[in-house]
C-alpha atoms as a PDB file:
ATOM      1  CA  UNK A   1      91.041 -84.623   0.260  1.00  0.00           C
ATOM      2  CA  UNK A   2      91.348 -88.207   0.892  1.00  0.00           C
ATOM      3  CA  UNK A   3      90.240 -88.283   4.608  1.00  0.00           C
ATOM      4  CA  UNK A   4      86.885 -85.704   3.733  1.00  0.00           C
ATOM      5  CA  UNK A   5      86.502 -88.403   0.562  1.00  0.00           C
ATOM      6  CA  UNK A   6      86.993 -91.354   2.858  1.00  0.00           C
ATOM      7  CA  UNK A   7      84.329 -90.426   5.359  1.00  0.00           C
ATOM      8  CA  UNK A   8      81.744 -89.470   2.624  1.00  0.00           C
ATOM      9  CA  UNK A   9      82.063 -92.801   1.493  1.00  0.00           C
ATOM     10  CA  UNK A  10      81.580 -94.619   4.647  1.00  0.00           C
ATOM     11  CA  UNK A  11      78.070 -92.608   4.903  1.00  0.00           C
ATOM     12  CA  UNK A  12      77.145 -93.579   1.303  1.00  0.00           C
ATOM     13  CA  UNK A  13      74.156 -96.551   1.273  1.00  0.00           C
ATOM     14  CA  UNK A  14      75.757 -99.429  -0.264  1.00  0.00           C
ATOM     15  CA  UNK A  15      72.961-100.309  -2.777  1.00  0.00           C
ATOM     16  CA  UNK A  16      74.390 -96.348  -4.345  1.00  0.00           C
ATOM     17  CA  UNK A  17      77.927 -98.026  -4.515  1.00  0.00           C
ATOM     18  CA  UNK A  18      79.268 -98.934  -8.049  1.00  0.00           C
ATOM     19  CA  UNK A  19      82.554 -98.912  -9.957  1.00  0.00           C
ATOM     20  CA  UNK A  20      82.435 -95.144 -10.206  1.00  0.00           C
ATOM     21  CA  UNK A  21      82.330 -94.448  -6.758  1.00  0.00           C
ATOM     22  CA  UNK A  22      85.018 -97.553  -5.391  1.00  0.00           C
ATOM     23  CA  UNK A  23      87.383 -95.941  -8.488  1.00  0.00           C
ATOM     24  CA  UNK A  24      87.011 -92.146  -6.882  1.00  0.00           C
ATOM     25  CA  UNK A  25      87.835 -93.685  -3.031  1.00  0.00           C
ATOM     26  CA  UNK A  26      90.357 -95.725  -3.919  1.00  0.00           C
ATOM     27  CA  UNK A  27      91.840 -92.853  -6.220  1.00  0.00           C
ATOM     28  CA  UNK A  28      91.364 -90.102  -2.975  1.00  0.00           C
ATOM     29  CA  UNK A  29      93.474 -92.917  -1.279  1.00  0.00           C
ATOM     30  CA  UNK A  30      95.862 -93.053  -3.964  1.00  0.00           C
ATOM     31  CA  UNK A  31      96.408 -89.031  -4.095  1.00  0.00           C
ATOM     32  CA  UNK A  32      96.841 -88.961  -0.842  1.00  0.00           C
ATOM     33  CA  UNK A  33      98.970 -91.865   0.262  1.00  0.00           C
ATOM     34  CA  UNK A  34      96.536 -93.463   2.591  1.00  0.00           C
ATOM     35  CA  UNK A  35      97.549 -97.489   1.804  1.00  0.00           C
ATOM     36  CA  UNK A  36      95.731 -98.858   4.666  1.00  0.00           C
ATOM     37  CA  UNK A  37      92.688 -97.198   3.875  1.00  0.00           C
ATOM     38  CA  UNK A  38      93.127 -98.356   0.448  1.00  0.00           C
ATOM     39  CA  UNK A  39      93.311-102.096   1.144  1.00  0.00           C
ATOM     40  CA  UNK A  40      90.661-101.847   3.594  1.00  0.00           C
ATOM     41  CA  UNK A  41      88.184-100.486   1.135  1.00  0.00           C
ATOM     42  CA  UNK A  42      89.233-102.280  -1.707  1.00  0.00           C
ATOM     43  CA  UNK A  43      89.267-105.857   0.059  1.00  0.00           C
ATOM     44  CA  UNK A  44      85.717-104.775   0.531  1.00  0.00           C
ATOM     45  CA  UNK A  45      84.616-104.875  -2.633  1.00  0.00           C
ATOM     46  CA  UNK A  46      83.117-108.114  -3.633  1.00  0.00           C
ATOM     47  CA  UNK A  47      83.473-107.620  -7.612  1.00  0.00           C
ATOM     48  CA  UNK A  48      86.668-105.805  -8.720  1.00  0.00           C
ATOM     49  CA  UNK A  49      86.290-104.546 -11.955  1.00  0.00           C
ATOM     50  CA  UNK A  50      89.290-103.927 -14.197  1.00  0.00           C
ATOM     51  CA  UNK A  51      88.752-100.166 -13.714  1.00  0.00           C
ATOM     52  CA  UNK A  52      88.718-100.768  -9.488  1.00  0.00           C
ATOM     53  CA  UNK A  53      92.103-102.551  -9.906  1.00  0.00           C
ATOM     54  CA  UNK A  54      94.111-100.710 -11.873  1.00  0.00           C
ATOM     55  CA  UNK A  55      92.774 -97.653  -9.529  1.00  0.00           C
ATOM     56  CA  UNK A  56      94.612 -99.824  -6.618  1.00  0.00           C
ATOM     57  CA  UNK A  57      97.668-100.892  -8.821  1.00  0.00           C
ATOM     58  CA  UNK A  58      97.810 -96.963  -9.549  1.00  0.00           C
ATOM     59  CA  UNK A  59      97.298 -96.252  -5.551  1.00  0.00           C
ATOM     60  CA  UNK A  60     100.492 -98.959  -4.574  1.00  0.00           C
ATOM     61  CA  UNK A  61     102.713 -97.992  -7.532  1.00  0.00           C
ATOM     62  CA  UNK A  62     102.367 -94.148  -6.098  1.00  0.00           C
ATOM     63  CA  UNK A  63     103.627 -95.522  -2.581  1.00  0.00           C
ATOM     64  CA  UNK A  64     106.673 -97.408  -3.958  1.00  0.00           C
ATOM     65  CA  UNK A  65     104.692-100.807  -3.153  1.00  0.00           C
ATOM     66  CA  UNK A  66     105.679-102.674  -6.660  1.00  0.00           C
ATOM     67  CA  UNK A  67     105.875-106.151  -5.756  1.00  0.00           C
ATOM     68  CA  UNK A  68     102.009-106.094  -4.340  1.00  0.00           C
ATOM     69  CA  UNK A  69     101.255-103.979  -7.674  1.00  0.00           C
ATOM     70  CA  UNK A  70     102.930-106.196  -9.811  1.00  0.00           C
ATOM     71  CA  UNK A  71     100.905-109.641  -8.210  1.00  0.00           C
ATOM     72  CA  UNK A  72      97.322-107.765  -8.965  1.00  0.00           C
ATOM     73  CA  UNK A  73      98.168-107.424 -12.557  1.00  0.00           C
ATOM     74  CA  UNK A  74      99.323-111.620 -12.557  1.00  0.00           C
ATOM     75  CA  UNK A  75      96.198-112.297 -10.798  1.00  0.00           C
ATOM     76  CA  UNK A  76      93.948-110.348 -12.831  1.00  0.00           C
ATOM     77  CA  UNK A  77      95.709-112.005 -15.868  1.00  0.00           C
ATOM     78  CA  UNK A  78      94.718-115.072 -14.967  1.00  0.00           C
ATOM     79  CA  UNK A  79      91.693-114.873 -16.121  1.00  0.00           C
ATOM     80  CA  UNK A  80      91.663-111.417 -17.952  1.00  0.00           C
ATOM     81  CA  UNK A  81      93.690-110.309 -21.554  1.00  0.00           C
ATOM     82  CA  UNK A  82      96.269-108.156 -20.060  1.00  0.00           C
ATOM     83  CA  UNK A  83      95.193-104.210 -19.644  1.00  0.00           C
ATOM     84  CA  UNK A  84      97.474-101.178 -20.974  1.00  0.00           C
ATOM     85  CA  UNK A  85      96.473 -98.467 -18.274  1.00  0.00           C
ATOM     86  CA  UNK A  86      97.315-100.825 -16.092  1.00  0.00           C
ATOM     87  CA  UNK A  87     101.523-101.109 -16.974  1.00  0.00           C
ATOM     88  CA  UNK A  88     101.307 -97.439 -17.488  1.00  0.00           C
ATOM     89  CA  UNK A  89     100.265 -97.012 -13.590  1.00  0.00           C
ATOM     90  CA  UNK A  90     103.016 -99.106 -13.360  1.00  0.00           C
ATOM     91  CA  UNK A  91     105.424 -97.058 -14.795  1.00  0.00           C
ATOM     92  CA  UNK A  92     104.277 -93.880 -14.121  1.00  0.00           C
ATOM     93  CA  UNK A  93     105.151 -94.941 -10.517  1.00  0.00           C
ATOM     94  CA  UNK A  94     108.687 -96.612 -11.256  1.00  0.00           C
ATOM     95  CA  UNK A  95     109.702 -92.810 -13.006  1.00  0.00           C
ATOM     96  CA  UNK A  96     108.514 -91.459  -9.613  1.00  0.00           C
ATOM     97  CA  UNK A  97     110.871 -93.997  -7.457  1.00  0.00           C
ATOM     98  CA  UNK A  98     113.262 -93.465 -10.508  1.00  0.00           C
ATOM     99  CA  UNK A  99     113.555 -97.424 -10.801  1.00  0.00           C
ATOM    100  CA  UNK A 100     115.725 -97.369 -13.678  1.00  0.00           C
ATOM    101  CA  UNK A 101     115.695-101.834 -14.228  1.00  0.00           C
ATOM    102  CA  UNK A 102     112.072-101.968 -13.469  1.00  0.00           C
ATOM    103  CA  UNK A 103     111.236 -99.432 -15.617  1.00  0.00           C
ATOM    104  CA  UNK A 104     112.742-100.991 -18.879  1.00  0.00           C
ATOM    105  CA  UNK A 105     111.058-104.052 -17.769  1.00  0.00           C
ATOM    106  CA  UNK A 106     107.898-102.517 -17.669  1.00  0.00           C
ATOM    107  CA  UNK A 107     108.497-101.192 -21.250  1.00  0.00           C
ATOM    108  CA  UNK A 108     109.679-104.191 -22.567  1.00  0.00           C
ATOM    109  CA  UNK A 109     106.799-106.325 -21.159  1.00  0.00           C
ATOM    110  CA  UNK A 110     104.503-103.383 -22.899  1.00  0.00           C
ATOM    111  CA  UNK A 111     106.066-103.571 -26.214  1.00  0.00           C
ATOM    112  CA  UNK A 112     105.273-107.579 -26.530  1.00  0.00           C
ATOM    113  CA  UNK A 113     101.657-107.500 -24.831  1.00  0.00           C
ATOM    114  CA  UNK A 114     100.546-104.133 -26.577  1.00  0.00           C
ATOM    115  CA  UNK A 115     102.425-103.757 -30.544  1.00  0.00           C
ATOM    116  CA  UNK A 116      99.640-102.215 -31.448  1.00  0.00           C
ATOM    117  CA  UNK A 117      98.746 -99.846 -29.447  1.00  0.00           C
ATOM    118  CA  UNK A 118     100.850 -96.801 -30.594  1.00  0.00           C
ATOM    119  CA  UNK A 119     100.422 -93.973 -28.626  1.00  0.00           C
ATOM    120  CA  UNK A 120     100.504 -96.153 -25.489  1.00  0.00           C
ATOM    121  CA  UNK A 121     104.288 -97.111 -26.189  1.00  0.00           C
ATOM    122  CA  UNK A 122     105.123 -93.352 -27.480  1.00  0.00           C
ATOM    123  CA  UNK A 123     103.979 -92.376 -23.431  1.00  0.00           C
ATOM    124  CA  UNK A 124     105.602 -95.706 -22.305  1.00  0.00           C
ATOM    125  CA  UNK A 125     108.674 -94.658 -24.123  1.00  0.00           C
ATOM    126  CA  UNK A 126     108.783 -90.794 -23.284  1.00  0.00           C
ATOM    127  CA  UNK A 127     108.548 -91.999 -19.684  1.00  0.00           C
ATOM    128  CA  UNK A 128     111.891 -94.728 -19.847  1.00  0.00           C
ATOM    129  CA  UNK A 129     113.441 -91.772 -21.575  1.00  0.00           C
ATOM    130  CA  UNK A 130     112.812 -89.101 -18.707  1.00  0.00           C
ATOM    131  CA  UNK A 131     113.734 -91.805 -16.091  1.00  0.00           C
ATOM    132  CA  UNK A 132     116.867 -92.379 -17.656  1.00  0.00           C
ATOM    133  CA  UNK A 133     117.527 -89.088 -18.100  1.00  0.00           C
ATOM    134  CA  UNK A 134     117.241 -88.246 -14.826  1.00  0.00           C
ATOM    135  CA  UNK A 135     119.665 -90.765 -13.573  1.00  0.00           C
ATOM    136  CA  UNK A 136     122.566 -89.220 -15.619  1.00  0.00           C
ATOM    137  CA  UNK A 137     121.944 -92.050 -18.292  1.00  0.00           C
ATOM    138  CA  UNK A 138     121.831 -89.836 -21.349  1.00  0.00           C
ATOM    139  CA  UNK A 139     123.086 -91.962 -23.910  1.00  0.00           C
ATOM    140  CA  UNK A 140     120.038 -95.448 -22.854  1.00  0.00           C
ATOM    141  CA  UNK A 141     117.998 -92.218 -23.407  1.00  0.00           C
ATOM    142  CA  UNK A 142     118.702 -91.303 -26.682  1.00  0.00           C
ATOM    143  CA  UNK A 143     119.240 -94.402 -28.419  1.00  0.00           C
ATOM    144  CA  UNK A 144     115.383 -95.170 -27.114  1.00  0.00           C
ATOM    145  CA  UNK A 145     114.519 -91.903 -28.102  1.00  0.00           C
ATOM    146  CA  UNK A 146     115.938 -92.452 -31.674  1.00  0.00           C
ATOM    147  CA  UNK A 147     114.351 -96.037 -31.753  1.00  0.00           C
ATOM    148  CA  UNK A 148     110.754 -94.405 -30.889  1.00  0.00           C
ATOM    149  CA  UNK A 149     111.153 -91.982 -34.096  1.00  0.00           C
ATOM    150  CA  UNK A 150     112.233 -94.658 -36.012  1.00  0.00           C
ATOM    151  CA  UNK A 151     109.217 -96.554 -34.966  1.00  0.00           C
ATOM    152  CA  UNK A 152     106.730 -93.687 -34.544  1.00  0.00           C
ATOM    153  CA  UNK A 153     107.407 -90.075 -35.747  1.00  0.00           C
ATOM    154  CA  UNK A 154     108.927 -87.310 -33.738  1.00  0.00           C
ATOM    155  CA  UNK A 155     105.500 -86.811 -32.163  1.00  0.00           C
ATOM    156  CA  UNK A 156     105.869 -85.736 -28.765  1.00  0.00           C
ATOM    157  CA  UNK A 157     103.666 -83.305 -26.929  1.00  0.00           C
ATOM    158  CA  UNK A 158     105.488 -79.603 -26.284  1.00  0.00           C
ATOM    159  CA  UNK A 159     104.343 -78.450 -22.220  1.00  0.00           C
ATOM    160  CA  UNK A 160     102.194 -75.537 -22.338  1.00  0.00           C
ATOM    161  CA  UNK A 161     100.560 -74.239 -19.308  1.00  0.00           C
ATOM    162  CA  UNK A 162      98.205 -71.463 -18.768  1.00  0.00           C
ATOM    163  CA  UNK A 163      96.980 -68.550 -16.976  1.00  0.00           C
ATOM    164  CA  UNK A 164      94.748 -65.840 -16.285  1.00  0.00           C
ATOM    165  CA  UNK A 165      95.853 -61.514 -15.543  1.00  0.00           C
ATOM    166  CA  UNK A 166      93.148 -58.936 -16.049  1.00  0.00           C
ATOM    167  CA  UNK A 167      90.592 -61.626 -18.064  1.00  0.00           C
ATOM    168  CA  UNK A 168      93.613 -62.396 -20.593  1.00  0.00           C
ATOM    169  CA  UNK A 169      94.643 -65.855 -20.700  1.00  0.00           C
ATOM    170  CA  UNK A 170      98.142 -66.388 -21.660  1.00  0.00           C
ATOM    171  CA  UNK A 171      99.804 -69.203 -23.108  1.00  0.00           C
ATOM    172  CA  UNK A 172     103.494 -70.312 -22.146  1.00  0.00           C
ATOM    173  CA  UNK A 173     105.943 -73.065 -23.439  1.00  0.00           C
ATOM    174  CA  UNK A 174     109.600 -73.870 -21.698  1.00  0.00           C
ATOM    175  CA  UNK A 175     111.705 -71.493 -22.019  1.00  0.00           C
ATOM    176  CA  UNK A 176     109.308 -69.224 -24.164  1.00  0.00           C
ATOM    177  CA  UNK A 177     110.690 -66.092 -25.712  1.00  0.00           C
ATOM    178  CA  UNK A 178     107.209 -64.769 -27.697  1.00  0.00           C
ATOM    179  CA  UNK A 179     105.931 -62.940 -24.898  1.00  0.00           C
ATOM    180  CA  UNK A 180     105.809 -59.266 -25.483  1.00  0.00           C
ATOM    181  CA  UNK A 181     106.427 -58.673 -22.087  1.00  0.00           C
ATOM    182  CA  UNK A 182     109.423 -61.763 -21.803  1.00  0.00           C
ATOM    183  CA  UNK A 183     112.333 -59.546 -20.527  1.00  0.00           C
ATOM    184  CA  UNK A 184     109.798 -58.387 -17.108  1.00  0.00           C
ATOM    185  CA  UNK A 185     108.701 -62.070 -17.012  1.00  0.00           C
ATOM    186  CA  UNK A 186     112.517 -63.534 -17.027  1.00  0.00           C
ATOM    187  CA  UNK A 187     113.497 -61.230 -14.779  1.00  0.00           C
ATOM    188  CA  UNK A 188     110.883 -61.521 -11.752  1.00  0.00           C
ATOM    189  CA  UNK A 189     111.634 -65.531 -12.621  1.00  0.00           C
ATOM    190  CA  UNK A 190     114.863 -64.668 -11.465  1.00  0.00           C
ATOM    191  CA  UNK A 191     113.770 -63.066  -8.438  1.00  0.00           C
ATOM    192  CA  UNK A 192     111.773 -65.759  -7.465  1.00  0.00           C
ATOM    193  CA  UNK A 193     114.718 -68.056  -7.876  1.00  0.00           C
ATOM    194  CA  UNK A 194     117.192 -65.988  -5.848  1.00  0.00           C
ATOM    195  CA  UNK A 195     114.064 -65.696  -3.203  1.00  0.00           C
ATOM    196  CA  UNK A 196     114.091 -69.692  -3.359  1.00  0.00           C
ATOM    197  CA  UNK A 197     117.460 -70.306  -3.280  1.00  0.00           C
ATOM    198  CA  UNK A 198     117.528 -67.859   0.005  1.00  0.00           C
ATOM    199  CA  UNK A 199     114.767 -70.407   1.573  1.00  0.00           C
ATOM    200  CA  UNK A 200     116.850 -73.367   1.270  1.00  0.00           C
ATOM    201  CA  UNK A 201     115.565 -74.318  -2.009  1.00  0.00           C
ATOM    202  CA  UNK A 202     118.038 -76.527  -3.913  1.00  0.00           C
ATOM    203  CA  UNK A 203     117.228 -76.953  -7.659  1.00  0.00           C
ATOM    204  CA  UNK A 204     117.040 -80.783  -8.084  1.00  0.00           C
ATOM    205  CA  UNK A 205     118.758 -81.478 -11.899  1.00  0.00           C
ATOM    206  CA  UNK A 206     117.530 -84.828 -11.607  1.00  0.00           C
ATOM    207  CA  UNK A 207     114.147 -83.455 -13.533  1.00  0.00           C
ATOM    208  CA  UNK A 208     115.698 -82.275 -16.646  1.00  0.00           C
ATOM    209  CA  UNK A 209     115.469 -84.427 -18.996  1.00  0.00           C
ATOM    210  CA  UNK A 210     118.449 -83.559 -21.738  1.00  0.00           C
ATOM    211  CA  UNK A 211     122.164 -82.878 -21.667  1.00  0.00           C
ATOM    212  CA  UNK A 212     122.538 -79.142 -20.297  1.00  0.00           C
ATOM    213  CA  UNK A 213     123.767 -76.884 -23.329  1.00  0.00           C
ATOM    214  CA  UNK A 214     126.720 -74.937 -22.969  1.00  0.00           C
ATOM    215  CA  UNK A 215     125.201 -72.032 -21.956  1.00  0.00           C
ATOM    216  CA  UNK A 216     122.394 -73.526 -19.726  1.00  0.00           C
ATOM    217  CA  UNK A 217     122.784 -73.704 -16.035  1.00  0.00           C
ATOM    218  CA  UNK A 218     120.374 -76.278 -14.084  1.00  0.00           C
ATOM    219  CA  UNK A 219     118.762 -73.540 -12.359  1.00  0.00           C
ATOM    220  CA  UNK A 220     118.291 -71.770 -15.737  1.00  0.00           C
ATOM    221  CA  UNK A 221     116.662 -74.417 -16.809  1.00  0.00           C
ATOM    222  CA  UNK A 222     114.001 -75.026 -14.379  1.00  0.00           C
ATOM    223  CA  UNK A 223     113.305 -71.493 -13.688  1.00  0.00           C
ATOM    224  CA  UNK A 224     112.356 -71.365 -17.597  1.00  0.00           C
ATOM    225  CA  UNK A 225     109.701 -74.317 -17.600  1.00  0.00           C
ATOM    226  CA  UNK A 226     106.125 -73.392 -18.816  1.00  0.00           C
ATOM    227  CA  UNK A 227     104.347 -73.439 -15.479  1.00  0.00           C
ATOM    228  CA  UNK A 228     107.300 -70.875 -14.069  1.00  0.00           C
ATOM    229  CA  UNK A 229     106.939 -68.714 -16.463  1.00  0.00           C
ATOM    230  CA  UNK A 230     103.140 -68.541 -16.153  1.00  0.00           C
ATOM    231  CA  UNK A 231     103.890 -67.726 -12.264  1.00  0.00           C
ATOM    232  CA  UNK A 232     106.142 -65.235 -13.014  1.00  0.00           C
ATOM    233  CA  UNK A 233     104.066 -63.522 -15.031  1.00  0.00           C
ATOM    234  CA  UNK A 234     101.077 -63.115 -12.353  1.00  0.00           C
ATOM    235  CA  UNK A 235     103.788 -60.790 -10.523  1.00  0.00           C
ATOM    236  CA  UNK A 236     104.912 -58.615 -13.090  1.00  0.00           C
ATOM    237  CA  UNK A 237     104.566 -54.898 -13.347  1.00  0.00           C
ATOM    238  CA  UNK A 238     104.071 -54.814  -9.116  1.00  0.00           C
ATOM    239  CA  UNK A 239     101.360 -56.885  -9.159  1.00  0.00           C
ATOM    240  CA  UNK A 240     100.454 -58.869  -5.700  1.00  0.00           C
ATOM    241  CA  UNK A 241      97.679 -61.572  -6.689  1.00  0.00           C
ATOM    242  CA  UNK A 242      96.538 -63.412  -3.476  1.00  0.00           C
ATOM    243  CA  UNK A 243      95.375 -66.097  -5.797  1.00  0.00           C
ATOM    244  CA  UNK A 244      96.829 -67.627  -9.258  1.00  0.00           C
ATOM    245  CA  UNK A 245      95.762 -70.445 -11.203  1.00  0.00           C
ATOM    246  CA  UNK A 246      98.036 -72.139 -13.650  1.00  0.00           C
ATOM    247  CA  UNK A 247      96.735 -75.001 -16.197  1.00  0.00           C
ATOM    248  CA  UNK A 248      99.352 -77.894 -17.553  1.00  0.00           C
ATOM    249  CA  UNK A 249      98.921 -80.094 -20.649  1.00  0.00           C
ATOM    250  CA  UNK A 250     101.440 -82.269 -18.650  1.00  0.00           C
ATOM    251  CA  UNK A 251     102.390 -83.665 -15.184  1.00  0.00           C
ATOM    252  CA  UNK A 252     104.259 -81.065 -13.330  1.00  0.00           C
ATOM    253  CA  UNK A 253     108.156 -81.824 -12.303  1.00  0.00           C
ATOM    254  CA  UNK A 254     109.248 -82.502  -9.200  1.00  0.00           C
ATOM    255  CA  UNK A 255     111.162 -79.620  -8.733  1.00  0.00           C
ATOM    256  CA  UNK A 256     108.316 -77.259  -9.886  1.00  0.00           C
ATOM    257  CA  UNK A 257     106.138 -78.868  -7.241  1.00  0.00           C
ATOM    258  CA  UNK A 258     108.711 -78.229  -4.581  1.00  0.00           C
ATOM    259  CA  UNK A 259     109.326 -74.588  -5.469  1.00  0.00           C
ATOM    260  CA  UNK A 260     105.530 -73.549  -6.423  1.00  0.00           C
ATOM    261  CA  UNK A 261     105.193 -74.558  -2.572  1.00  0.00           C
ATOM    262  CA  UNK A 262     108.028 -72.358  -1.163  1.00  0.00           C
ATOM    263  CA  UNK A 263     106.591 -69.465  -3.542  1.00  0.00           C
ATOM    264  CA  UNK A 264     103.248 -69.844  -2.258  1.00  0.00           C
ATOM    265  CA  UNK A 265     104.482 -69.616   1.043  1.00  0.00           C
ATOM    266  CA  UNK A 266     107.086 -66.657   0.549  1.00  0.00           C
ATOM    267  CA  UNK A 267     105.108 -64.569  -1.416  1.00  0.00           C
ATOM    268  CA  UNK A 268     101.714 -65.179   0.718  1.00  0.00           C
ATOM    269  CA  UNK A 269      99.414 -66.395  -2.499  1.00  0.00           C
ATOM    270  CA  UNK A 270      97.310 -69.346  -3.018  1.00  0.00           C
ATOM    271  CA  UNK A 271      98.197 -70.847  -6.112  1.00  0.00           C
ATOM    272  CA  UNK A 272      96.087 -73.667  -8.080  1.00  0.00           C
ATOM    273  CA  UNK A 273      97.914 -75.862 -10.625  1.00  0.00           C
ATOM    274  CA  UNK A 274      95.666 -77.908 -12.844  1.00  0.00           C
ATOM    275  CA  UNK A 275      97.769 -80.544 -14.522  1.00  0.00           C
ATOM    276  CA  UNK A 276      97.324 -83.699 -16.154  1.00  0.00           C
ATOM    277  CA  UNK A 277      97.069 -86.195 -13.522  1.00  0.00           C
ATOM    278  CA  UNK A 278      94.787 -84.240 -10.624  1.00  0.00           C
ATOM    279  CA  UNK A 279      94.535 -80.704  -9.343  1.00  0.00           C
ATOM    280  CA  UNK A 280      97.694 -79.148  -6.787  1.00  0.00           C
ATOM    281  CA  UNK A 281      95.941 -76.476  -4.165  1.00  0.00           C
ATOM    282  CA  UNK A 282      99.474 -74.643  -3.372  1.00  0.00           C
ATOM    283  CA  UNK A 283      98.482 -72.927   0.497  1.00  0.00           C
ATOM    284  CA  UNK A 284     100.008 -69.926   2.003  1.00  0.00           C
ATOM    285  CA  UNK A 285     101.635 -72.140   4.853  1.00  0.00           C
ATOM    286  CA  UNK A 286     104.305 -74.121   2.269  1.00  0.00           C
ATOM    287  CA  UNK A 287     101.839 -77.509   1.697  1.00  0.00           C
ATOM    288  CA  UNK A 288     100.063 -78.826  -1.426  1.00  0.00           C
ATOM    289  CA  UNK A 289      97.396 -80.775  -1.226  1.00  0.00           C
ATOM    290  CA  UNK A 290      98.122 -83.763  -2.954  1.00  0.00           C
ATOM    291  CA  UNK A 291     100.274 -84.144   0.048  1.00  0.00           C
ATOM    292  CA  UNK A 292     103.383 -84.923  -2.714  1.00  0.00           C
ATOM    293  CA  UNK A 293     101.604 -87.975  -3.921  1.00  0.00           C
ATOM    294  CA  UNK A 294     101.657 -86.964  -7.181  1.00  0.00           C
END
């Protein structure tokens, strides 16, 4: 609610004004793609903390805007060591423009300023991995993917989302089977993805992040991802919920976010996604609130 967050602000004394508060405008800004806003506020600010810039490098990476991104990290570098979230704002917004050269130059500018700092480069690496992936570059993927489990483990965290029916909360991985109830839950998935595919949704393959198996479709794919399944589920056995809410462990795909907005608005629900960067309000009329700045 960047606008509503915006105009609180603006009413706020400025003696109550602190780090906190310029990191939650400048993040509404961010979440909802208002730059001007952003650089308005933030060349306000008389003492930018490194918390209050990497909140703006996060805010122009989001918008595409690397270039002005990249020159608040050098400047802050002047006269700062060099900060980790930072890069990974950095990069998180590359894998949304799918900038496949700036990406690996983001990771290999990571590995040299940050050897150290382990679970940093297993994200960093996880993220190159998923961008090359989606650009049909399955073999860069792997070998980096073999190179991090050389380095690191095969630690990588499985996507599990969440969700409430009749005060039981039920856990769901991709492509889950252990579900007593799996065969009703793959089936309505189904019928939400025919129901989709009627509404002009087109299943985007560019979010899988693997070679398709023999047997695997890309729509059979997607349709099986945790946060799918949880929907599915809420509609089982006849059931018409007018409101679900789904937790994620992880950032939801881009094709999830499109479709959870089509289903929202075909079958008339409100849905709520909690995942791990900020909180999707799915409305009856086809919109999200993060406004697809995600």
């Amino acid at each position: 609610m960047g606008l509503e967050a915006i105009d609180l602000y603006r009413k706020m004394p400025n003696k109550l004004r602190n780090e906190i508060s310029y990191s939650c405008i400048l993040n509404a800004c961010s979440h909802s793609g208002l730059l001007d806003e952003a650089y308005s506020i933030f060349n306000e600010i008389s003492h930018k903390t490194q918390q209050v810039i990497t909140t703006m490098v996060d805010c122009l990476s989001r918008l595409s805007l690397f270039d002005e991104a990249k020159q608040l990290i050098e400047d802050y570098e002047k006269c700062n060591a060099p900060d980790s979230v930072m890069y990974m704002a950095l990069l998180s917004g590359a894998r949304n423009s799918r900038q496949s050269h700036l990406s690996q130059e983001i990771h290999k500018r990571m590995k040299l300023l940050f050897p150290n700092e382990k679970n940093l480069l297993i994200s960093a690496s996880i993220l190159l991995c998923n961008i090359l992936s989606s650009l049909g570059h399955h073999e860069e993927a792997q070998a980096i993917r073999l190179d991090r489990i050389k380095e690191f483990g095969n630690k990588v965290k499985a996507g599990l989302s969440w969700t409430e029916v009749n005060g039981e909360v039920v856990q769901f991985t991709a492509h889950d089977q252990s579900h007593p109830q799996s065969k009703e839950i793959y089936a309505e998935a189904q019928r939400i993805s025919s129901e989709l595919v009627k509404y002009g949704h087109v299943h985007d393959g560019s979010w899988i992040t693997r070679p398709l198996r023999e047997y695997e479709t890309v729509e059979s794919v997607l349709c099986s991802h945790s946060e799918r399944l949880a929907i599915a589920f809420n509609f089982i056995e006849g059931r018409k919920p007018s409101f679900i809410q789904i937790t994620n462990n992880l950032r939801v795909c881009g094709d999830c976010h499109r479709a959870t907005k089509l289903i929202a608005k075909i079958r008339q629900v409100e849905i709520v996604v909690r995942d791990a960067n900020c909180i999707h309000h799915f409305s009856t009329n086809g919109t999200c609130s993060c406004q697809d700045h995600f």
